[in-house]
C-alpha atoms as a PDB file:
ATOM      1  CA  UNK A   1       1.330   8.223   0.333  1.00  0.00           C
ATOM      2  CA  UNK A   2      -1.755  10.579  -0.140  1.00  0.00           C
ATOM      3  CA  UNK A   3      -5.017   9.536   2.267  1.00  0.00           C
ATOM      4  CA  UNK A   4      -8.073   8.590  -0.732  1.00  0.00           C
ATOM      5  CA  UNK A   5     -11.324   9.839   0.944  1.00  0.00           C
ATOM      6  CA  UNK A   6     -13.599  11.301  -0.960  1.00  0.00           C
ATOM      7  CA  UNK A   7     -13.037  12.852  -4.440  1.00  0.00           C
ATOM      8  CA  UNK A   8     -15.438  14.970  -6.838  1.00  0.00           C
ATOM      9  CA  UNK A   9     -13.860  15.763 -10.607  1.00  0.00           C
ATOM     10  CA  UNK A  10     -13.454  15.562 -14.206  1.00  0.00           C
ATOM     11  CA  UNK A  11     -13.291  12.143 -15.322  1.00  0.00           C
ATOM     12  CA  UNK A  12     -11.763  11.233 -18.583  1.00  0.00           C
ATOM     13  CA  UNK A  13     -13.442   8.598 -21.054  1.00  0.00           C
ATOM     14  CA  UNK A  14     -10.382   6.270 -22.344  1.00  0.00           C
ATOM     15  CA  UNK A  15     -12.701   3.921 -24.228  1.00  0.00           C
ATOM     16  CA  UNK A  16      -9.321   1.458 -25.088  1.00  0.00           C
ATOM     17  CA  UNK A  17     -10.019  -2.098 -24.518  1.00  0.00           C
ATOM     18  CA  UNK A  18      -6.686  -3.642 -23.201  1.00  0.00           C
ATOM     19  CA  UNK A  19      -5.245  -0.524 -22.561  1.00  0.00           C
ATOM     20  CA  UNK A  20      -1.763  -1.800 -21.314  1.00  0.00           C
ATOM     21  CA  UNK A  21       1.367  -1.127 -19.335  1.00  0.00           C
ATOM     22  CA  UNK A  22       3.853  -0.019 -22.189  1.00  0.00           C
ATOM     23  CA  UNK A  23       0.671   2.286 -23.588  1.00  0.00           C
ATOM     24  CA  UNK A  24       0.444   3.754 -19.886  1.00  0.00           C
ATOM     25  CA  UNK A  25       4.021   4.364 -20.081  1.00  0.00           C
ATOM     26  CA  UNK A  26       6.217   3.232 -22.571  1.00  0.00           C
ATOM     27  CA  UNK A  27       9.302   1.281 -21.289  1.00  0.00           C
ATOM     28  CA  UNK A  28      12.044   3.979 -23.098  1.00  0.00           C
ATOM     29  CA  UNK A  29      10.833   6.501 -20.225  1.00  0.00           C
ATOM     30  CA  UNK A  30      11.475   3.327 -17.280  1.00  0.00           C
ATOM     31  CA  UNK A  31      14.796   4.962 -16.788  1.00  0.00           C
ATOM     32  CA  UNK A  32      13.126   8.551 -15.491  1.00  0.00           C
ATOM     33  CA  UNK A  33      13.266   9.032 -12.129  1.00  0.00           C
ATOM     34  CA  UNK A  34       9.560   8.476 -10.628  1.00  0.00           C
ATOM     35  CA  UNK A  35       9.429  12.105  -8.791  1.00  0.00           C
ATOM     36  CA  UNK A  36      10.804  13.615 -12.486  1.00  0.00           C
ATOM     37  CA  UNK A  37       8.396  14.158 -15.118  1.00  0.00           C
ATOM     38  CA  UNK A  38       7.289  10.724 -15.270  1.00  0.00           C
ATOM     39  CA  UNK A  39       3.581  12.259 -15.478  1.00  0.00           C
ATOM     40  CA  UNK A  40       4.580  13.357 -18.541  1.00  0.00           C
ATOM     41  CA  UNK A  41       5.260  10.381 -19.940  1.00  0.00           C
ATOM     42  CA  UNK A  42       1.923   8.758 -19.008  1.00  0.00           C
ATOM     43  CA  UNK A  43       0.303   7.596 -22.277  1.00  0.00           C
ATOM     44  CA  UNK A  44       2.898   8.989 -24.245  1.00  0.00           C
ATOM     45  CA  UNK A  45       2.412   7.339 -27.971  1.00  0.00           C
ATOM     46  CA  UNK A  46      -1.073   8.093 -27.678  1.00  0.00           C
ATOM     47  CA  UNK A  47      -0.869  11.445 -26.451  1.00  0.00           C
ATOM     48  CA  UNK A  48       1.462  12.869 -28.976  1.00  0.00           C
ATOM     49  CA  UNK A  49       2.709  11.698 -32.509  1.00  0.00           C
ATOM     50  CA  UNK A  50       6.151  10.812 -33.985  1.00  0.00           C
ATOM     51  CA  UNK A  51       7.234  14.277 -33.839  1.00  0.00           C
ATOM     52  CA  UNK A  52       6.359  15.384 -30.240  1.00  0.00           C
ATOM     53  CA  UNK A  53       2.898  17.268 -31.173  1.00  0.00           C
ATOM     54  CA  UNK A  54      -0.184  16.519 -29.574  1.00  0.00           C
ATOM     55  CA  UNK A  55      -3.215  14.537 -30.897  1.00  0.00           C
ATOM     56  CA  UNK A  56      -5.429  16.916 -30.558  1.00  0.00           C
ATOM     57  CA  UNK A  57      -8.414  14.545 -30.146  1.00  0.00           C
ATOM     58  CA  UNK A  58      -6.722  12.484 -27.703  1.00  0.00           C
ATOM     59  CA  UNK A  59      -9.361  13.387 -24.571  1.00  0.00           C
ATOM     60  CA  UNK A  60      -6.519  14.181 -22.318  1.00  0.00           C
ATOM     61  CA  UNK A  61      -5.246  16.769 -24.541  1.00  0.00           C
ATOM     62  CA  UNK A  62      -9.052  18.386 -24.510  1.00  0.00           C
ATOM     63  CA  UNK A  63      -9.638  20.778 -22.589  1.00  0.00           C
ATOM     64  CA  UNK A  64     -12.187  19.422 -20.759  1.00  0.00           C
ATOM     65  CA  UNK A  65      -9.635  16.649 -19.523  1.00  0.00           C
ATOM     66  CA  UNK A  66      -6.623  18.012 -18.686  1.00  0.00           C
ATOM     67  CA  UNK A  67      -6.761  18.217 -15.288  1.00  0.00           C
ATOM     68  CA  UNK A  68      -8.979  15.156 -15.068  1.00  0.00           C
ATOM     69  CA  UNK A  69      -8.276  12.997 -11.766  1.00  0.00           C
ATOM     70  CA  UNK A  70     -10.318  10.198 -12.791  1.00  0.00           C
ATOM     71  CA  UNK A  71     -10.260   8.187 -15.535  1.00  0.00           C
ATOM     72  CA  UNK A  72     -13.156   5.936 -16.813  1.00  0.00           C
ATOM     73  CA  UNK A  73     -11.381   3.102 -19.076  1.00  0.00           C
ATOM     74  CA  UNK A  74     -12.346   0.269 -20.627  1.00  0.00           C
ATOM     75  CA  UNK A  75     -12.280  -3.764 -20.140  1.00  0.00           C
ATOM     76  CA  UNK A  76      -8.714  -5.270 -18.857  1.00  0.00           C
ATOM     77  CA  UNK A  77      -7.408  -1.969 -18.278  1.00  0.00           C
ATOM     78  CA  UNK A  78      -3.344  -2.263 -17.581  1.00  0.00           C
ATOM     79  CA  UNK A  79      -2.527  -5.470 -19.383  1.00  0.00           C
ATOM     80  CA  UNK A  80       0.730  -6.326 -20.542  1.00  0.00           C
ATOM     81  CA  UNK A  81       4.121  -6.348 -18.392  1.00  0.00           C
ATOM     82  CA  UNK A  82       4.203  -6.005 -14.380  1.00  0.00           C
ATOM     83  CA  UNK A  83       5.753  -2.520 -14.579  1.00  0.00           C
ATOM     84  CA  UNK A  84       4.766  -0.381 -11.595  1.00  0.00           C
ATOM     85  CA  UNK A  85       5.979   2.600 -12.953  1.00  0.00           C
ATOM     86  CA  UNK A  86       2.572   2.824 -14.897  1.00  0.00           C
ATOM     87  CA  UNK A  87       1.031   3.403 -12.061  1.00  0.00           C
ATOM     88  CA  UNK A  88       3.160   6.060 -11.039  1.00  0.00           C
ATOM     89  CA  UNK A  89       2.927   7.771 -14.436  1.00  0.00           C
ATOM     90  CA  UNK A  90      -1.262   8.163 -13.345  1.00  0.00           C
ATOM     91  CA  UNK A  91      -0.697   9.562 -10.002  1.00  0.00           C
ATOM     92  CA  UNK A  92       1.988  11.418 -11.134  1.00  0.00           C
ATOM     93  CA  UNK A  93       0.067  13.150 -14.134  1.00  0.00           C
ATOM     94  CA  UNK A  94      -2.541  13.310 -11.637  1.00  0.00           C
ATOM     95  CA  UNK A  95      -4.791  10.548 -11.928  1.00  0.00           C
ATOM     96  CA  UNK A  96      -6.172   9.030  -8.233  1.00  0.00           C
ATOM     97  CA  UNK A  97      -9.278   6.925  -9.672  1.00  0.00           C
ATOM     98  CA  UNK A  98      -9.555   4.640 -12.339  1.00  0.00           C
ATOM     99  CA  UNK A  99     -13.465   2.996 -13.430  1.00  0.00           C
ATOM    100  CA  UNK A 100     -13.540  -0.059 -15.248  1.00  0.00           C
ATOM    101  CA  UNK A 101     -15.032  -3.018 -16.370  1.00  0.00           C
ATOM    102  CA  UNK A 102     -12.060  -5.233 -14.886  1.00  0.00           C
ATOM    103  CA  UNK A 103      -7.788  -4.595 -14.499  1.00  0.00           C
ATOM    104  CA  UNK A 104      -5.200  -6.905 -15.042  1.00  0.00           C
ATOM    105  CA  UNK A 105      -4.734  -8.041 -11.236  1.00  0.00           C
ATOM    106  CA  UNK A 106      -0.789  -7.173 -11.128  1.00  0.00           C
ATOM    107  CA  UNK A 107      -1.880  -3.231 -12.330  1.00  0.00           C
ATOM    108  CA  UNK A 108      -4.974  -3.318 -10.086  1.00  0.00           C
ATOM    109  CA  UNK A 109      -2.866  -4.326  -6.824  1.00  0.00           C
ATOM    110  CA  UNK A 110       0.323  -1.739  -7.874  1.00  0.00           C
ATOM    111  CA  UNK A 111      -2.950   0.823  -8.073  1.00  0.00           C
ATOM    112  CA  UNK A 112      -3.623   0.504  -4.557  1.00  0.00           C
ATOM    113  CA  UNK A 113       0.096   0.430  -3.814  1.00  0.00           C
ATOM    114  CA  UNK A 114       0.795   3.398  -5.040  1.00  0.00           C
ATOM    115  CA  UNK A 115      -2.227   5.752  -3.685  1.00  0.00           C
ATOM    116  CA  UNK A 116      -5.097   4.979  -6.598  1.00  0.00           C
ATOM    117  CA  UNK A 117      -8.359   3.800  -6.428  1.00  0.00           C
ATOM    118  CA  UNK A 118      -9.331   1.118  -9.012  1.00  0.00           C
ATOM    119  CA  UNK A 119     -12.901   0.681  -9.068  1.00  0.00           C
ATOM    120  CA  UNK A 120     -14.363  -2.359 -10.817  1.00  0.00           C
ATOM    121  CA  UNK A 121     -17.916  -2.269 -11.616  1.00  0.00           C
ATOM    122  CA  UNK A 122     -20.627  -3.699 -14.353  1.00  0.00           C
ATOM    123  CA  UNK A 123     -20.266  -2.870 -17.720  1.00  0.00           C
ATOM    124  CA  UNK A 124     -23.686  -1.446 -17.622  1.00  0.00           C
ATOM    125  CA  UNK A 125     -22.101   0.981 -15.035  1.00  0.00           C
ATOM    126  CA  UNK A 126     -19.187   1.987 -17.182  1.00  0.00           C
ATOM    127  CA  UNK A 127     -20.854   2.490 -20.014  1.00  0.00           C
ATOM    128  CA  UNK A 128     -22.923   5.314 -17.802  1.00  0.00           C
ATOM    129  CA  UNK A 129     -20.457   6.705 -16.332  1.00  0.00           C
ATOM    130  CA  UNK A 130     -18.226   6.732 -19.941  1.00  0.00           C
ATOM    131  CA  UNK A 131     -21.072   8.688 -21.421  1.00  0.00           C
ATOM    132  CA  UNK A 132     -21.362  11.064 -18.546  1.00  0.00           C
ATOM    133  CA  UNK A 133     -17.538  11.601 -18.542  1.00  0.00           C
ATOM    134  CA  UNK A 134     -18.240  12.700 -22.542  1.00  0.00           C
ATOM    135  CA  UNK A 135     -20.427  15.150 -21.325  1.00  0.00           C
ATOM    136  CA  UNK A 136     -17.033  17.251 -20.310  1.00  0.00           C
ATOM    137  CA  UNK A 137     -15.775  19.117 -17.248  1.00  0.00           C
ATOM    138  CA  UNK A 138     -18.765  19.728 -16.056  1.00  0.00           C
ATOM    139  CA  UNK A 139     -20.020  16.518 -15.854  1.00  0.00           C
ATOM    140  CA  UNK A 140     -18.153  15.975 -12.536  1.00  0.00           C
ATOM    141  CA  UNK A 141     -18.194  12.194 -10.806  1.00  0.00           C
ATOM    142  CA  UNK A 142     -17.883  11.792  -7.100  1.00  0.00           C
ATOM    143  CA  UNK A 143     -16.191   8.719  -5.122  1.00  0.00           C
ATOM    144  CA  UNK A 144     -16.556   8.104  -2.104  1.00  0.00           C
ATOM    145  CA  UNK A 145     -14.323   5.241  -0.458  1.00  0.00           C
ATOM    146  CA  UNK A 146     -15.658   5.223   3.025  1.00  0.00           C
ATOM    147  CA  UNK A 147     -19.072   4.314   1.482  1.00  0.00           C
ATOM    148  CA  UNK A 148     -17.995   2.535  -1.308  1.00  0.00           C
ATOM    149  CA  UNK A 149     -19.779   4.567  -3.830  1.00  0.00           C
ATOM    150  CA  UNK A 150     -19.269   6.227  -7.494  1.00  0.00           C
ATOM    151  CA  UNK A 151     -22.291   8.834  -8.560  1.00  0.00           C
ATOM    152  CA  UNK A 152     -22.131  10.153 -12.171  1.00  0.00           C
ATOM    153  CA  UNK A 153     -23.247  13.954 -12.844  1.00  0.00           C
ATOM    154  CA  UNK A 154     -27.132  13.240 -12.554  1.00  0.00           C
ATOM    155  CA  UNK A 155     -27.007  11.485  -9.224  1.00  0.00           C
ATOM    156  CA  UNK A 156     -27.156   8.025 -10.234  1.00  0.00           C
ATOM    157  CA  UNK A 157     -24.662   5.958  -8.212  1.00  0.00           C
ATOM    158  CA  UNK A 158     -23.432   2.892  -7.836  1.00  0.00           C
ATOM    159  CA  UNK A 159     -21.824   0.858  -5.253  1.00  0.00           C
ATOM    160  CA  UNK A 160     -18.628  -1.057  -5.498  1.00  0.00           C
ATOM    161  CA  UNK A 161     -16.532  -3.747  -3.651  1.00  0.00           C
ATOM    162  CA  UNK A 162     -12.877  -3.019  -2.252  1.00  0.00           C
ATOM    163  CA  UNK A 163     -10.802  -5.342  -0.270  1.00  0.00           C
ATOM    164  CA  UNK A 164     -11.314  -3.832   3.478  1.00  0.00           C
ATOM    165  CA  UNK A 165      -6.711  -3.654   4.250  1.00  0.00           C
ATOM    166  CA  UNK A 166      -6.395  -2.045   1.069  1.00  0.00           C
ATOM    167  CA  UNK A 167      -9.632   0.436   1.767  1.00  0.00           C
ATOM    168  CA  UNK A 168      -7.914   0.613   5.237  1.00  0.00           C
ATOM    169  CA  UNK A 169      -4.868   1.876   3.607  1.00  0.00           C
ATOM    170  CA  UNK A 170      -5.749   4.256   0.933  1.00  0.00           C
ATOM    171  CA  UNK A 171      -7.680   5.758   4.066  1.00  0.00           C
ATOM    172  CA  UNK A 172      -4.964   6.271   6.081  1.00  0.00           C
ATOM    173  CA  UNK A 173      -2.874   6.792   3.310  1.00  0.00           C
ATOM    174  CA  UNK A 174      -0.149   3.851   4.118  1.00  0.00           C
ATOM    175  CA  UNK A 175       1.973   2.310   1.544  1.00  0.00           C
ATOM    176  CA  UNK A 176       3.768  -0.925   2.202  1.00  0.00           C
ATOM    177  CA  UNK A 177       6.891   1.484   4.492  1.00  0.00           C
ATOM    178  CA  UNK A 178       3.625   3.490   6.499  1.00  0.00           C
ATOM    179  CA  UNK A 179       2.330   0.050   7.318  1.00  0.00           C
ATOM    180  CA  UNK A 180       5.735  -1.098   8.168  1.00  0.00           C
ATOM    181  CA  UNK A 181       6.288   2.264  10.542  1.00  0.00           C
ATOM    182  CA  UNK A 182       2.757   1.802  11.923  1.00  0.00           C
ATOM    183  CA  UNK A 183       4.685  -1.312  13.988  1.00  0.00           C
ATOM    184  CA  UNK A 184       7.259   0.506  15.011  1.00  0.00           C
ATOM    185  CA  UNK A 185       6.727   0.546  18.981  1.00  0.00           C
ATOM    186  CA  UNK A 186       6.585  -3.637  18.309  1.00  0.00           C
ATOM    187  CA  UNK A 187       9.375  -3.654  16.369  1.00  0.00           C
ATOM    188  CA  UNK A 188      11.766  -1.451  18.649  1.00  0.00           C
ATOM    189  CA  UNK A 189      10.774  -3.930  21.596  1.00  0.00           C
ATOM    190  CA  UNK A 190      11.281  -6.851  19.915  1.00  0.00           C
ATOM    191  CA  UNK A 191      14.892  -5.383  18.957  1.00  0.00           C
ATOM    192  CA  UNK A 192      15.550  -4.162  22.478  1.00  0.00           C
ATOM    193  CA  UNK A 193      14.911  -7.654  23.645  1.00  0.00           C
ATOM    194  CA  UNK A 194      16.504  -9.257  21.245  1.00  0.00           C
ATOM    195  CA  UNK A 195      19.965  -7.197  21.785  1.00  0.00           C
ATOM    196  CA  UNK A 196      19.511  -8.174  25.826  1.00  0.00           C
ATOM    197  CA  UNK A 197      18.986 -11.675  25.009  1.00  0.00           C
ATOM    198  CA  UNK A 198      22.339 -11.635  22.269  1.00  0.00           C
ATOM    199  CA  UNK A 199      24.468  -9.317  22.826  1.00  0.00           C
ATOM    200  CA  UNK A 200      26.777 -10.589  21.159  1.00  0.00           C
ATOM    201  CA  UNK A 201      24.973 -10.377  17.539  1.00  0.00           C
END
């Protein structure tokens, strides 16, 4: 998994209250593998219509957006089913932060998971940073995870709260195998030990 430090981009406004899993990525495209185009999948009934075109006015077909790698959402972003693969459909298309008023908690943990920042903050906050994110590419938001801070395009910025292990591990960039490799000098003595005490299993 990627290390989350620091970050300064694009965001995208996706003003969609209860913006949910089969919206992030409809369940016809859970069969893809998750290193094959799955990115291109993300927000696919939105993004295009019935006949594979793009809605033009969709922000992240704008050209302001398309390389967007934050996105500023709305209230209860990634209701709806437990399927991870929605978060792998962001970071895949290339999405590492998401802003909102709140998450669904099963989405907000599989962000962390998975290498992206969710960032919960006042509505009052959003609502800022939504307009500032109108304002286009150049109207670039920075977040900063070892200080806990998002600052919108004029410098106003606002602190948030993140669990301290799952800051520790978007830091260091561990998903739940690095954490599992970080004990690997434990777990080799334990095994060692365990094979002179049984040899026989």
């Amino acid at each position: 998994m990627d290390k989350f430090v620091r970050l300064t981009a694009a965001a995208c406004p996706v003003d969609i209250i209860n913006l949910n899993t089969d919206q992030l990525l409809p369940a016809r495209f859970l069969k893809r593998p998750r290193a094959e185009g799955i990115g291109d999948a993300l927000l696919r009934d939105l993004r295009f219509d019935s006949a594979g075109h793009e809605v033009a006015d969709f922000p992240l077909n704008r050209p302001a957006w398309r390389d967007a790698k934050i996105i500023v959402g709305a209230r209860n972003f990634g209701c709806g089913s437990s399927r991870e693969a929605a978060a792998w459909a962001l970071l895949r298309f290339g999405i590492r932060v998401v802003v909102a008023p709140s998450f669904a908690d099963i989405f907000y943990g599989n962000c962390f998971k998975n290498g992206i920042l969710p960032i919960v903050l006042p509505q009052e906050a959003v609502d800022h940073l939504m307009d500032d994110a109108k304002k286009g590419a150049n109207a670039r938001i920075t977040v900063d995870l070892e200080s806990q801070t998002v600052t919108a395009s004029d410098g106003t910025s606002y602190a948030f709260d993140v669990d301290p292990f799952k800051k520790h591990c978007l830091l260091n960039g561990l998903d739940d195998i690095g954490l599992t490799l970080e004990k690997s000098a434990a777990i080799d003595s334990f095994e060692k030990a365990a094979a002179q005490a049984r040899p026989w299993v």
